[in-house]
C-alpha atoms as a PDB file:
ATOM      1  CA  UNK A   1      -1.482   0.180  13.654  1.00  0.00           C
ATOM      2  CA  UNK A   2      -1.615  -3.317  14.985  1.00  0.00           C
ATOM      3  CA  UNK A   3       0.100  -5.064  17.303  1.00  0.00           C
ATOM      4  CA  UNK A   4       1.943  -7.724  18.291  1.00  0.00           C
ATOM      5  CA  UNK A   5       3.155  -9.990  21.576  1.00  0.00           C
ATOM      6  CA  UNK A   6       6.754 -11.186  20.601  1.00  0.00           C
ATOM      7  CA  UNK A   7       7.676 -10.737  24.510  1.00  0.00           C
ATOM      8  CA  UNK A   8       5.075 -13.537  25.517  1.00  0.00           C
ATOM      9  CA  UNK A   9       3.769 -11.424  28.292  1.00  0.00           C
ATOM     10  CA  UNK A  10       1.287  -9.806  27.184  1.00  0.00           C
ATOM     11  CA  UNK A  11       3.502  -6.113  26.106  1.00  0.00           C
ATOM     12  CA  UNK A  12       2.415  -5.234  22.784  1.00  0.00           C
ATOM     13  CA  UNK A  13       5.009  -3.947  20.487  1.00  0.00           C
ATOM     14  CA  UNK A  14       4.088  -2.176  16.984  1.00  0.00           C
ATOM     15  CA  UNK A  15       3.386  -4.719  14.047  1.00  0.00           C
ATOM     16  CA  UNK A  16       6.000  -2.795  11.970  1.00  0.00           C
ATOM     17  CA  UNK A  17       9.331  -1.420  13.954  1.00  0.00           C
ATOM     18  CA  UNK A  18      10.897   1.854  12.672  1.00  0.00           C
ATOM     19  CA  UNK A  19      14.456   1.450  11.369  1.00  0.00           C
ATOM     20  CA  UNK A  20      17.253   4.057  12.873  1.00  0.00           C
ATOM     21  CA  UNK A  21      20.351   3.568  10.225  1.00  0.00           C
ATOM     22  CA  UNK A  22      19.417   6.758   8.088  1.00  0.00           C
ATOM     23  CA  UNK A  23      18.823   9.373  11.671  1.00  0.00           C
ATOM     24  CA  UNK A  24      22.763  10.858  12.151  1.00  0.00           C
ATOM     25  CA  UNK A  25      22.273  13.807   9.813  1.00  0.00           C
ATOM     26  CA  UNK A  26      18.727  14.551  11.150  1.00  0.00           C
ATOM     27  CA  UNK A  27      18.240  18.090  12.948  1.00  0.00           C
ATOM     28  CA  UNK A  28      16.846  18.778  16.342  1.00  0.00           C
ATOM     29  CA  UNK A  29      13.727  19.865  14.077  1.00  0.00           C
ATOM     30  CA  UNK A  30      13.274  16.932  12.028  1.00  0.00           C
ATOM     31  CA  UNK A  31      14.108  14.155  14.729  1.00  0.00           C
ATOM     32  CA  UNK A  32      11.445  15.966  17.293  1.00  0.00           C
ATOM     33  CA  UNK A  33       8.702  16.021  14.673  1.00  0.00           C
ATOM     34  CA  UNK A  34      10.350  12.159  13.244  1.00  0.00           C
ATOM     35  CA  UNK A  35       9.792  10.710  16.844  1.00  0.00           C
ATOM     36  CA  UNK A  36       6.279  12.638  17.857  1.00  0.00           C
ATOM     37  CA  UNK A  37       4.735  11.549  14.204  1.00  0.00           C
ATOM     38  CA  UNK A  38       5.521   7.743  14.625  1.00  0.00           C
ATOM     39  CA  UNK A  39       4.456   7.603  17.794  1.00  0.00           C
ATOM     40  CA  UNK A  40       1.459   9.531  17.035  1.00  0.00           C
ATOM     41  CA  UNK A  41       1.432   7.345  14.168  1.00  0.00           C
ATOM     42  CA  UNK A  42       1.163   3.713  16.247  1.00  0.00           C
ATOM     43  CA  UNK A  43       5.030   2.768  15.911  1.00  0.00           C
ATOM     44  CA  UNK A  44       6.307   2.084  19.701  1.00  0.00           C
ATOM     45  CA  UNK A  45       9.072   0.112  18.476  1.00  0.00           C
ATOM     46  CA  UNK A  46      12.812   1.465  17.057  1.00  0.00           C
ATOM     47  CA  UNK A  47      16.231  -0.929  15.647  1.00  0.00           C
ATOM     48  CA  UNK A  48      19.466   0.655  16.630  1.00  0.00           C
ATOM     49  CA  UNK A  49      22.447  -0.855  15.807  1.00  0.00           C
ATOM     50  CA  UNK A  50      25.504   0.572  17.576  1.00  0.00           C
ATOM     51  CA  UNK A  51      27.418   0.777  14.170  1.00  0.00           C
ATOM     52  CA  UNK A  52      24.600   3.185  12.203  1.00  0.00           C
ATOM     53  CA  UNK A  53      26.140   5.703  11.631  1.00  0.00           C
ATOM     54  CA  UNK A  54      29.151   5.273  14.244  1.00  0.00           C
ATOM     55  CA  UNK A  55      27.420   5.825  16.602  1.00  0.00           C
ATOM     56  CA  UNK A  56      25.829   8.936  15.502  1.00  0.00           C
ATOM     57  CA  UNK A  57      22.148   7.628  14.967  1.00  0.00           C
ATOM     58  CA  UNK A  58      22.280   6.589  18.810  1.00  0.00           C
ATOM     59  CA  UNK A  59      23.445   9.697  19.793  1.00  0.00           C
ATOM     60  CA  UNK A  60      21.017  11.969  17.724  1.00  0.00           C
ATOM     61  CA  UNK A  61      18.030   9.621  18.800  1.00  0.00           C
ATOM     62  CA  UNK A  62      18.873  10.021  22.548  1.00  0.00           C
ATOM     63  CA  UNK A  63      18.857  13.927  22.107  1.00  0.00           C
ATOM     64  CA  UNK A  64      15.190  13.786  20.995  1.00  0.00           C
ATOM     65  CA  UNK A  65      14.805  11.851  23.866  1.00  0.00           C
ATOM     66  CA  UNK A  66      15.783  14.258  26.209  1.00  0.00           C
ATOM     67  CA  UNK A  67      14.324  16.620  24.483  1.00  0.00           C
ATOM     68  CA  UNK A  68      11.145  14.533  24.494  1.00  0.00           C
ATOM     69  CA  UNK A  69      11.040  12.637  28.095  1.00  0.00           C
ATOM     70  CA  UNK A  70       7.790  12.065  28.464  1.00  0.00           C
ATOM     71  CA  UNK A  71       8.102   9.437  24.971  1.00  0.00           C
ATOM     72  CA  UNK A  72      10.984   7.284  26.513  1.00  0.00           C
ATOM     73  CA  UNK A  73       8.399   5.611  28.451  1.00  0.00           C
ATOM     74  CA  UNK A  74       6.163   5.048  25.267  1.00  0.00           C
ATOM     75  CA  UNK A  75       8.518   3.060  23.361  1.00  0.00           C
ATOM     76  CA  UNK A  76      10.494   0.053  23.001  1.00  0.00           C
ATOM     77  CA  UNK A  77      14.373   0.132  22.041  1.00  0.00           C
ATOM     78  CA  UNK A  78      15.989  -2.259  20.367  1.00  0.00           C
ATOM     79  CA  UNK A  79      20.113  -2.442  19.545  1.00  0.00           C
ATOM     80  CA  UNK A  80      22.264  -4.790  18.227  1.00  0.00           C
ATOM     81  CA  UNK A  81      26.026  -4.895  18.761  1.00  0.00           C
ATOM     82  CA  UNK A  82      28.691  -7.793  17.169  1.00  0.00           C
ATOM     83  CA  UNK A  83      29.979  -6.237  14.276  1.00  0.00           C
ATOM     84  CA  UNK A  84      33.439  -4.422  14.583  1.00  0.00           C
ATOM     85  CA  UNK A  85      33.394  -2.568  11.160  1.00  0.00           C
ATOM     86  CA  UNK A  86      35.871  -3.408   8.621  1.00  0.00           C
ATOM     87  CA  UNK A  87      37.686  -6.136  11.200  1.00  0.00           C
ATOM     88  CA  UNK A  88      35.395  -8.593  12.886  1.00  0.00           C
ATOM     89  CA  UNK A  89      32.393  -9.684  14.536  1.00  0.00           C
ATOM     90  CA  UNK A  90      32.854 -10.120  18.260  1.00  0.00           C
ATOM     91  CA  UNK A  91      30.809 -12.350  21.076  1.00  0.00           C
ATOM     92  CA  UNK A  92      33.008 -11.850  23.778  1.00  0.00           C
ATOM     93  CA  UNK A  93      31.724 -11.318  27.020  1.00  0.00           C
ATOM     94  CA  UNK A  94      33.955  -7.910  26.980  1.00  0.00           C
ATOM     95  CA  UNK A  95      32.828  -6.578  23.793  1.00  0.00           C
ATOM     96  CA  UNK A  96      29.269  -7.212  23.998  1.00  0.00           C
ATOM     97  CA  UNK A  97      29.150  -5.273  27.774  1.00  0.00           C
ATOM     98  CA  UNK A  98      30.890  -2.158  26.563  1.00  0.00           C
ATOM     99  CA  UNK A  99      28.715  -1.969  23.616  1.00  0.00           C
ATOM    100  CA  UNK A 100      25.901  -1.876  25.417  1.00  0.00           C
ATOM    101  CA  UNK A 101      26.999  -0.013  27.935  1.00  0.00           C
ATOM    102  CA  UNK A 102      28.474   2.330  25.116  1.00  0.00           C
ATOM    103  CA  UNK A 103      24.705   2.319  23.417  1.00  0.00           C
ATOM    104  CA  UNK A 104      23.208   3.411  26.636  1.00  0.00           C
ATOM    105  CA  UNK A 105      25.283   6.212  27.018  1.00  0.00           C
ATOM    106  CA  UNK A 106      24.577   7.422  23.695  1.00  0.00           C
ATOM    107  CA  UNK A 107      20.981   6.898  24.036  1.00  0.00           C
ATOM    108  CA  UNK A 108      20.772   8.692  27.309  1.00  0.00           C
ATOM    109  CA  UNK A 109      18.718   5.700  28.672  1.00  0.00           C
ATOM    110  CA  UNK A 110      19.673   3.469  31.546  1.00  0.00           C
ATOM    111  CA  UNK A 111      18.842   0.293  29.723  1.00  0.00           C
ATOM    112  CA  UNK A 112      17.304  -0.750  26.042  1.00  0.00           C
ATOM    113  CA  UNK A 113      14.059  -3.290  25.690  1.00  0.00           C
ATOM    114  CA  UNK A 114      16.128  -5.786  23.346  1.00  0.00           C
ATOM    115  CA  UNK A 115      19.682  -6.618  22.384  1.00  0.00           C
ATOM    116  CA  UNK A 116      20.275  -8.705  19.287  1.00  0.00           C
ATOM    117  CA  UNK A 117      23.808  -9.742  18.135  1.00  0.00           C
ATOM    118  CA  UNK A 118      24.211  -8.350  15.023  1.00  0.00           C
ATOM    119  CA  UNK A 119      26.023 -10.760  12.608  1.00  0.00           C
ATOM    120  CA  UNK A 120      27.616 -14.068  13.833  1.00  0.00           C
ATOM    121  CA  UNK A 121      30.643 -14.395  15.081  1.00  0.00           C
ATOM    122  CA  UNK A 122      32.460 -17.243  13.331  1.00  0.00           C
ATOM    123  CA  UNK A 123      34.666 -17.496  17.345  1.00  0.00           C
ATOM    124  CA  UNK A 124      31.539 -17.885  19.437  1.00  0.00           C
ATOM    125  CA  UNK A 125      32.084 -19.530  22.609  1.00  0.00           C
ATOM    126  CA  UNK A 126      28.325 -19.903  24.221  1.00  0.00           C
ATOM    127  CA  UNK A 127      29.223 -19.676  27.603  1.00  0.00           C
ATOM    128  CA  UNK A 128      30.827 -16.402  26.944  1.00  0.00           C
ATOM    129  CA  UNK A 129      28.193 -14.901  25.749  1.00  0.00           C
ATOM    130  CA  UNK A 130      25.667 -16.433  28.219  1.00  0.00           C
ATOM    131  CA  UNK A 131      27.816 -14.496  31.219  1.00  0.00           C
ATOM    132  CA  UNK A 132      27.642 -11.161  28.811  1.00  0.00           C
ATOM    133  CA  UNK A 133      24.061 -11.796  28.481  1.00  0.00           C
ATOM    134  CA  UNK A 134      23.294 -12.714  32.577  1.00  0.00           C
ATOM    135  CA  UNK A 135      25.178  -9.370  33.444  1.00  0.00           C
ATOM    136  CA  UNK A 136      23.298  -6.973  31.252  1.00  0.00           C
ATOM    137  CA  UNK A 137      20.098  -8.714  32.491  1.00  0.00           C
ATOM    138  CA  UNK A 138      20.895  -8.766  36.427  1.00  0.00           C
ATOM    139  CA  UNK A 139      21.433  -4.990  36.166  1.00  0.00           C
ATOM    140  CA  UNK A 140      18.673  -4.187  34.311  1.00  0.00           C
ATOM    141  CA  UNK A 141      20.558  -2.449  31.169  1.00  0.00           C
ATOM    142  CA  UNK A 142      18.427  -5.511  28.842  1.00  0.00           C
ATOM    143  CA  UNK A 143      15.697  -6.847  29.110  1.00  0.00           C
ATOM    144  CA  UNK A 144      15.313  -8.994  26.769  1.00  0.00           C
ATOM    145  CA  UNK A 145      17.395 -10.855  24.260  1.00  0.00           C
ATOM    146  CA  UNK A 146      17.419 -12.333  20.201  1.00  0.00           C
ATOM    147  CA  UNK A 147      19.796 -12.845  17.366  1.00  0.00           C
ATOM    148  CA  UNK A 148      20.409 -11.529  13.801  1.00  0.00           C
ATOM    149  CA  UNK A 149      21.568 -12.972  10.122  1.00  0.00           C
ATOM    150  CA  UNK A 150      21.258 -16.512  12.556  1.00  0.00           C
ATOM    151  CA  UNK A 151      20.636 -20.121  10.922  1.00  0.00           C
ATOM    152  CA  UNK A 152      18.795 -22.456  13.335  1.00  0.00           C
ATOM    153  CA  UNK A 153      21.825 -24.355  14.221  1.00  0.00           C
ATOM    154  CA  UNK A 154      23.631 -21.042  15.059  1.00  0.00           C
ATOM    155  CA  UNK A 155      20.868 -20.166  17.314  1.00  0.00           C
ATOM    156  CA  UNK A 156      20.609 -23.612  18.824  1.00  0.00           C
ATOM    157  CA  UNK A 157      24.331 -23.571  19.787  1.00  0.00           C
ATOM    158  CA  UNK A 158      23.654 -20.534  21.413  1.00  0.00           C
ATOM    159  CA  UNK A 159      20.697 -21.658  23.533  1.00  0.00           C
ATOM    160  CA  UNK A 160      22.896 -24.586  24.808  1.00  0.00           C
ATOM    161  CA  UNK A 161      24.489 -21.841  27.263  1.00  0.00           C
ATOM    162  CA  UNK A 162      22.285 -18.709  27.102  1.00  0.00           C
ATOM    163  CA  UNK A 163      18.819 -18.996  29.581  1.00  0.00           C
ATOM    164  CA  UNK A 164      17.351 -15.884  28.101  1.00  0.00           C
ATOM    165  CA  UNK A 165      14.705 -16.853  25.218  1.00  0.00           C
ATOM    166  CA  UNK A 166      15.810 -15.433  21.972  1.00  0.00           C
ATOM    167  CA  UNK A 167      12.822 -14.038  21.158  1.00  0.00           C
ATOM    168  CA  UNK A 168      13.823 -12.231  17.728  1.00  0.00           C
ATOM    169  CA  UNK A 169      16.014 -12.902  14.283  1.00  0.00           C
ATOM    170  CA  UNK A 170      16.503  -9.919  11.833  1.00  0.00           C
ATOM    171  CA  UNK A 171      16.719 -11.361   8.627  1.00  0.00           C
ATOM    172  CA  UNK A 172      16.849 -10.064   4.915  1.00  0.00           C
ATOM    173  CA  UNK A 173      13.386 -10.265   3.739  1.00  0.00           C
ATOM    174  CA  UNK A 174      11.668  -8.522   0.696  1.00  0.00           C
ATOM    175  CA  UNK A 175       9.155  -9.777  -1.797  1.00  0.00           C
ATOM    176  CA  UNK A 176      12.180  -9.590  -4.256  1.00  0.00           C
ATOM    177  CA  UNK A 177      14.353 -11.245  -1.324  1.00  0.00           C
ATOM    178  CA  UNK A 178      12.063 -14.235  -0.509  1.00  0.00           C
ATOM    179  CA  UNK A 179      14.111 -17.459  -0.954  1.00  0.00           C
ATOM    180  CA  UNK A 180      13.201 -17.896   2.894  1.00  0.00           C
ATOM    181  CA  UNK A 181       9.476 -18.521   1.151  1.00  0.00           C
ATOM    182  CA  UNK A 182       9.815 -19.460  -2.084  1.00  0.00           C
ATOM    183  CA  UNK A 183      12.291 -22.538  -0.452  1.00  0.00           C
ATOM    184  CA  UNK A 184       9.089 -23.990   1.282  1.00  0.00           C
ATOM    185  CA  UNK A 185       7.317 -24.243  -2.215  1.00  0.00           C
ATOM    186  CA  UNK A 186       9.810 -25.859  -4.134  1.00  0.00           C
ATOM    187  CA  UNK A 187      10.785 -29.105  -1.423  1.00  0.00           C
ATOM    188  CA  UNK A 188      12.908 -31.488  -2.936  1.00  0.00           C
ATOM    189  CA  UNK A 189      12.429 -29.962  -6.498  1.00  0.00           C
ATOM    190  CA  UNK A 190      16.105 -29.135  -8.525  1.00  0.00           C
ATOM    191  CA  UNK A 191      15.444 -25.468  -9.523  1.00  0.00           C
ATOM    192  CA  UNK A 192      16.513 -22.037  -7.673  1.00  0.00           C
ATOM    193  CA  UNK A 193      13.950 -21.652  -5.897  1.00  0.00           C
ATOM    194  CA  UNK A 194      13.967 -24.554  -4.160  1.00  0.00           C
ATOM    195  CA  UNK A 195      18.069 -23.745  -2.809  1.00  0.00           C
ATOM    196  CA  UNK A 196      17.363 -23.469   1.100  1.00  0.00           C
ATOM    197  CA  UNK A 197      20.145 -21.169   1.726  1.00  0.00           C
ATOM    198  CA  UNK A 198      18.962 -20.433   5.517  1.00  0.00           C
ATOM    199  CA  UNK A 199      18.442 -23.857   7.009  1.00  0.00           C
ATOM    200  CA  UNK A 200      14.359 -24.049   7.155  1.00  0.00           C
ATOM    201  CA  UNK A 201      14.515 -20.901   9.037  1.00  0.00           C
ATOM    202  CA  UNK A 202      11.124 -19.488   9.041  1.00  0.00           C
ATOM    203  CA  UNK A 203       9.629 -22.673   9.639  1.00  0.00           C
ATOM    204  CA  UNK A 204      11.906 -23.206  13.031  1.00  0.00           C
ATOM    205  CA  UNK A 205      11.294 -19.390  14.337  1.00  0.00           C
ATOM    206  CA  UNK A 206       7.670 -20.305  14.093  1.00  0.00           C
ATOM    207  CA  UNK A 207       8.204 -23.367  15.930  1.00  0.00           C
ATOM    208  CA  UNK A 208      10.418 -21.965  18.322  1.00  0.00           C
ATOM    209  CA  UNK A 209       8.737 -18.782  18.799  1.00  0.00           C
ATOM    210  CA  UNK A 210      10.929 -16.249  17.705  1.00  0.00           C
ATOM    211  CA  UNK A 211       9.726 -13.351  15.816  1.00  0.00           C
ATOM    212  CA  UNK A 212      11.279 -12.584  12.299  1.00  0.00           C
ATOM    213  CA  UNK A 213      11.999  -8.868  11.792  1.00  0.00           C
ATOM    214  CA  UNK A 214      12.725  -8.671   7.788  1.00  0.00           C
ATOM    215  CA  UNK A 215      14.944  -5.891   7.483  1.00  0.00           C
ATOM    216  CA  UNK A 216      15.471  -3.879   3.896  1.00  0.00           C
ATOM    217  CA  UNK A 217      11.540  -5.058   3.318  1.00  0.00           C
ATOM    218  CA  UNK A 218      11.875  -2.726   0.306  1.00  0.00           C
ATOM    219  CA  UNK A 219      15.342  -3.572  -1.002  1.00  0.00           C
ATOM    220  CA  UNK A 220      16.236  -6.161  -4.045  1.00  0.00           C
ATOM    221  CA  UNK A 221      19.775  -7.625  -3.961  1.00  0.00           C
ATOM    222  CA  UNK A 222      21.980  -6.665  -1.015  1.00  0.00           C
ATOM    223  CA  UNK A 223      20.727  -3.486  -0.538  1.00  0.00           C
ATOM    224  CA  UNK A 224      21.055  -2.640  -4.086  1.00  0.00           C
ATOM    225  CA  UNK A 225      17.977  -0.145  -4.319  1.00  0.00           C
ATOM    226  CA  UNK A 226      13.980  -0.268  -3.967  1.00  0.00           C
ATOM    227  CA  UNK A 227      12.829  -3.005  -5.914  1.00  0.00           C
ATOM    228  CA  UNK A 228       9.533  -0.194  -5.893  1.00  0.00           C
ATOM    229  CA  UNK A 229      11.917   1.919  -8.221  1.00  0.00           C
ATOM    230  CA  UNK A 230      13.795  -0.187 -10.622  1.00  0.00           C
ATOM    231  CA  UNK A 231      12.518  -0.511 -13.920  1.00  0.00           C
ATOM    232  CA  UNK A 232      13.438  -4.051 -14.074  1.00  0.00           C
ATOM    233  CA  UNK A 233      10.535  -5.196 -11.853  1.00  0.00           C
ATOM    234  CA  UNK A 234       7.992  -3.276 -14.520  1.00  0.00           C
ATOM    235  CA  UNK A 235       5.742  -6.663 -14.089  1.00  0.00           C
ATOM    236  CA  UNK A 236       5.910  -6.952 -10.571  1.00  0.00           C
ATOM    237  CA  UNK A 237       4.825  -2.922 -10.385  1.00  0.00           C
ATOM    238  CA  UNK A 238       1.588  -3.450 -12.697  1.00  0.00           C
ATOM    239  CA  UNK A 239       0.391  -5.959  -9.669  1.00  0.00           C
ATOM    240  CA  UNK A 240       1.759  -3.787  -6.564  1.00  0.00           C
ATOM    241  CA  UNK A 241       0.085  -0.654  -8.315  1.00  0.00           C
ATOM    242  CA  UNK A 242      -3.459  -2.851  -9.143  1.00  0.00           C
ATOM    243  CA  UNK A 243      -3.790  -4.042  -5.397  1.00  0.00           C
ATOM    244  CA  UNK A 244      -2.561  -1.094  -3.826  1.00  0.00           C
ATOM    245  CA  UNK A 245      -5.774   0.563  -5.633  1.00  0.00           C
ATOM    246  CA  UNK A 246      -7.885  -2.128  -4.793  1.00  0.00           C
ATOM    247  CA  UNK A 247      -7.136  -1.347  -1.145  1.00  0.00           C
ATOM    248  CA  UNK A 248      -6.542   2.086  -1.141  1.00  0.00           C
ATOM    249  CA  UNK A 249      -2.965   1.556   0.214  1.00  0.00           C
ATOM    250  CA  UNK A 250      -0.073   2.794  -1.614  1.00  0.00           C
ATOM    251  CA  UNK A 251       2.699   0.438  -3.360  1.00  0.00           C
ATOM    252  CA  UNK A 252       4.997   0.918   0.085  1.00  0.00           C
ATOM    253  CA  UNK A 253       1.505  -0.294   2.105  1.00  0.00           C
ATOM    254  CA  UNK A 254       1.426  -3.037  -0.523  1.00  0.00           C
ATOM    255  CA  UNK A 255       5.201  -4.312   0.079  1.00  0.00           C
ATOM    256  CA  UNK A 256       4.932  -4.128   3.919  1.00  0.00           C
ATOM    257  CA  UNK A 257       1.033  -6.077   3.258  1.00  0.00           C
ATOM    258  CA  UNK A 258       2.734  -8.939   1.962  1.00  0.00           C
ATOM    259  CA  UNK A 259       4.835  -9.285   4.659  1.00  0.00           C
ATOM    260  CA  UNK A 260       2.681  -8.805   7.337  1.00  0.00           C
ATOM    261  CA  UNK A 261      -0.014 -11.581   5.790  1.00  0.00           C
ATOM    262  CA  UNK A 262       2.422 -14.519   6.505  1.00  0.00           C
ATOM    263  CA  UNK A 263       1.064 -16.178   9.272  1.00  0.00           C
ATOM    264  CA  UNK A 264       3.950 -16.016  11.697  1.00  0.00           C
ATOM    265  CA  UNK A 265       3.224 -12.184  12.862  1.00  0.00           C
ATOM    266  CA  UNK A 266       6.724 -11.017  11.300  1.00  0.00           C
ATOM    267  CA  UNK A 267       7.706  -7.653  12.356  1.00  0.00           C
ATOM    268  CA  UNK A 268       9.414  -5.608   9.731  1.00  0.00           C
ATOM    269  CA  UNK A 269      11.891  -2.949  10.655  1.00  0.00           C
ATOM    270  CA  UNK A 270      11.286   0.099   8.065  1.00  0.00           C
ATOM    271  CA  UNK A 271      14.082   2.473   7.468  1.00  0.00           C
ATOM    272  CA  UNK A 272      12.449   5.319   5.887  1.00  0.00           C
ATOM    273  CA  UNK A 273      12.141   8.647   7.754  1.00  0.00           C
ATOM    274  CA  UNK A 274       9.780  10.187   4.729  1.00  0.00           C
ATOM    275  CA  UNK A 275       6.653  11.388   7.098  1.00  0.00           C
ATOM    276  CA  UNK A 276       4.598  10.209   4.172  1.00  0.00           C
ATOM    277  CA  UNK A 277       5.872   6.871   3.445  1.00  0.00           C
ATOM    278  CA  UNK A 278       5.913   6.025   7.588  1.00  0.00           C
ATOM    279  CA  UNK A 279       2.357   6.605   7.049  1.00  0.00           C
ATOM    280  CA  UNK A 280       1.683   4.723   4.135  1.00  0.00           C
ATOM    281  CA  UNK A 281       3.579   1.999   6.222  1.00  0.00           C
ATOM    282  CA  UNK A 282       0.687   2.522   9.390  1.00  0.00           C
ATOM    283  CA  UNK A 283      -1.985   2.473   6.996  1.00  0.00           C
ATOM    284  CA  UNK A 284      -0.694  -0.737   5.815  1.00  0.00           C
ATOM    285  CA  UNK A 285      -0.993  -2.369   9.159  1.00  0.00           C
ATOM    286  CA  UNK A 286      -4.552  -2.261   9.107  1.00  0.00           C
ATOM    287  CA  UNK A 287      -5.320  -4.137   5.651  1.00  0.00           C
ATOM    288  CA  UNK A 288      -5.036  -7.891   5.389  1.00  0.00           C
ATOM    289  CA  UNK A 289      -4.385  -8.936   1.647  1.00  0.00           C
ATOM    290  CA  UNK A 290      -6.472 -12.090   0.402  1.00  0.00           C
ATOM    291  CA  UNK A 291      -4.934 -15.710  -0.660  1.00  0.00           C
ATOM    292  CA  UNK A 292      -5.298 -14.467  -3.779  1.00  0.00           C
ATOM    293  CA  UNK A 293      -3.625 -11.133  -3.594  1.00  0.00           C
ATOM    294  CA  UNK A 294      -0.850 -12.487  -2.024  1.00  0.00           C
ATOM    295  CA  UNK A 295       0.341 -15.223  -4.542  1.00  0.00           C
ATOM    296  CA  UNK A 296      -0.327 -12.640  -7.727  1.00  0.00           C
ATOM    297  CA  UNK A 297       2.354 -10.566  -6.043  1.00  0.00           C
ATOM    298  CA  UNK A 298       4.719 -13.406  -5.305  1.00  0.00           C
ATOM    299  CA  UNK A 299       4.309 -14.980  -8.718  1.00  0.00           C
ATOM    300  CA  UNK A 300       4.993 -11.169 -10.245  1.00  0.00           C
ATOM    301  CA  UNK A 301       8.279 -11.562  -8.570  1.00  0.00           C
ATOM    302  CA  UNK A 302       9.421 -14.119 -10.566  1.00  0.00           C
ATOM    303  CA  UNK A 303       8.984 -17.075  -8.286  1.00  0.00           C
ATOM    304  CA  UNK A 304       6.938 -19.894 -10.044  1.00  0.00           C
ATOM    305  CA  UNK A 305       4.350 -22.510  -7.882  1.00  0.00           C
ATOM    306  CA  UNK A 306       5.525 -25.914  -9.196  1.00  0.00           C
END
């Protein structure tokens, strides 16, 4: 597993992060041996969300911690709070406190490594959430702060209040989801690929130094399915299957691969709890695809080089 230093001092974090949305049904079995293996495994870094599962996935995670003690000072936890399911997404100063302080009691932890707000809130007042953020930092319950789903503009509206850095944005990000790429290609041309739905995002993370965690890095659509699975991406399988032999990775090393050669150090957040396909996603870590290698898989995704 590599590494990487989104923090900027000096803490490395694992390349890849380790999704937590699919935990809540796990036994006291599976989640002990789930939590040992990844860490045996190189991954120091898990994404909670305080709506996976209810609640549930927090809850079932910070029993293996217990259980497990001597890990909690191994690893890095991330959460994200903002979205109030099926109502709203809320950045008051109120509602971002008591979700963390509702994460950390499900967790069993006295504070988390990262907070990101989940989804925007279309009612953000800065300043609000610059006191939420100033209070969970003076008392130690986060450490450090970012931002998910945010354009640039969104994230620069926030930094006109909040002093914390903003270190990460969790953004959709797939070889079959890869307008955020395929946008840079196409500048100024009149075809799909060249829609900029996100505001130049990639390019002003890089400038700005904020790491991109790609989240469904195996998903097409809106979380329609593995694009690893569906028939409909035959094409783009004959090249995944070709390099992934060439390498001696498997197709899931190959999808994570392509993500981890753009130059930015992204940090995708995987959501499988398969023992086997968390270590196909380690092994992955270690290879570096060529130039070459890279663009055969993009263009086998449909997007075209002008």
């Amino acid at each position: 597993m590599k590494y990487i230093k989104p923090f900027g001092n000096g803490t490395e974090v694992s390349q890849v992060a380790l999704g937590c949305m699919r935990i809540a049904d796990k036994t006291d079995k599976e989640m002990d041996f789930y939590l040992n293996e990844a860490v045996e495994l190189g991954f120091n870094y898990f994404d909670h969300a305080d709506i996976y599962g209810r609640g549930r996935c927090e809850e079932v995670f910070g029993r293996a911690l217990k259980r497990n003690p001597e890990l909690r000072d191994k690893i890095f936890i991330q959460t994200k709070c903002s979205i109030v399911p099926g109502k709203m997404y809320d950045f008051s100063k109120e509602h971002i406190i008591s979700a963390v302080e509702g994460s950390l009691e499900r967790l069993g932890v006295d504070g988390v490594e990262t907070l990101l707000l989940h989804r925007p809130d279309l009612l953000m007042e800065p300043e609000e959430v610059a006191e939420a953020f100033d209070e969970l930092e003076k008392s130690g319950k986060v450490k450090h702060f970012g931002v998910s789903n945010h354009s640039p503009m969104q994230i620069e509206l926030l930094k006109t209040a909040v002093k914390q850095p903003l270190l990460f944005n969790q953004m959709q990000l797939s070889i079959t989801n890869a307008n955020m790429i395929s946008s840079g290609a196409n500048v100024n041309l009149a075809n799909s690929d060249g829609v900029n739905y996100d505001g130049y995002l990639r390019d002003y993370c890089r400038l700005n130094g904020i790491t991109v965690q790609p989240w469904s890095p195996l998903q097409f659509g809106f979380i329609e399915g593995s694009f690893l699975t569906n028939r409909k991406y035959k094409d783009l399988h004959k090249v995944i299957d070709k390099i992934a032999e060439k390498y001696g990775i498997t197709d899931t090393g190959v999808a994570i691969s392509w993500l981890l050669r753009l130059p930015e150090k992204m940090q995708p957040v995987v959501g499988s709890t398969n023992p086997d396909r968390i270590r196909a996603v380690a092994e992955a870590s270690d290879v570096t695809l060529s130039r070459e290698d890279w663009y055969e898989i993009y263009c086998a995704a449909g997007y075209k080089l002008p």
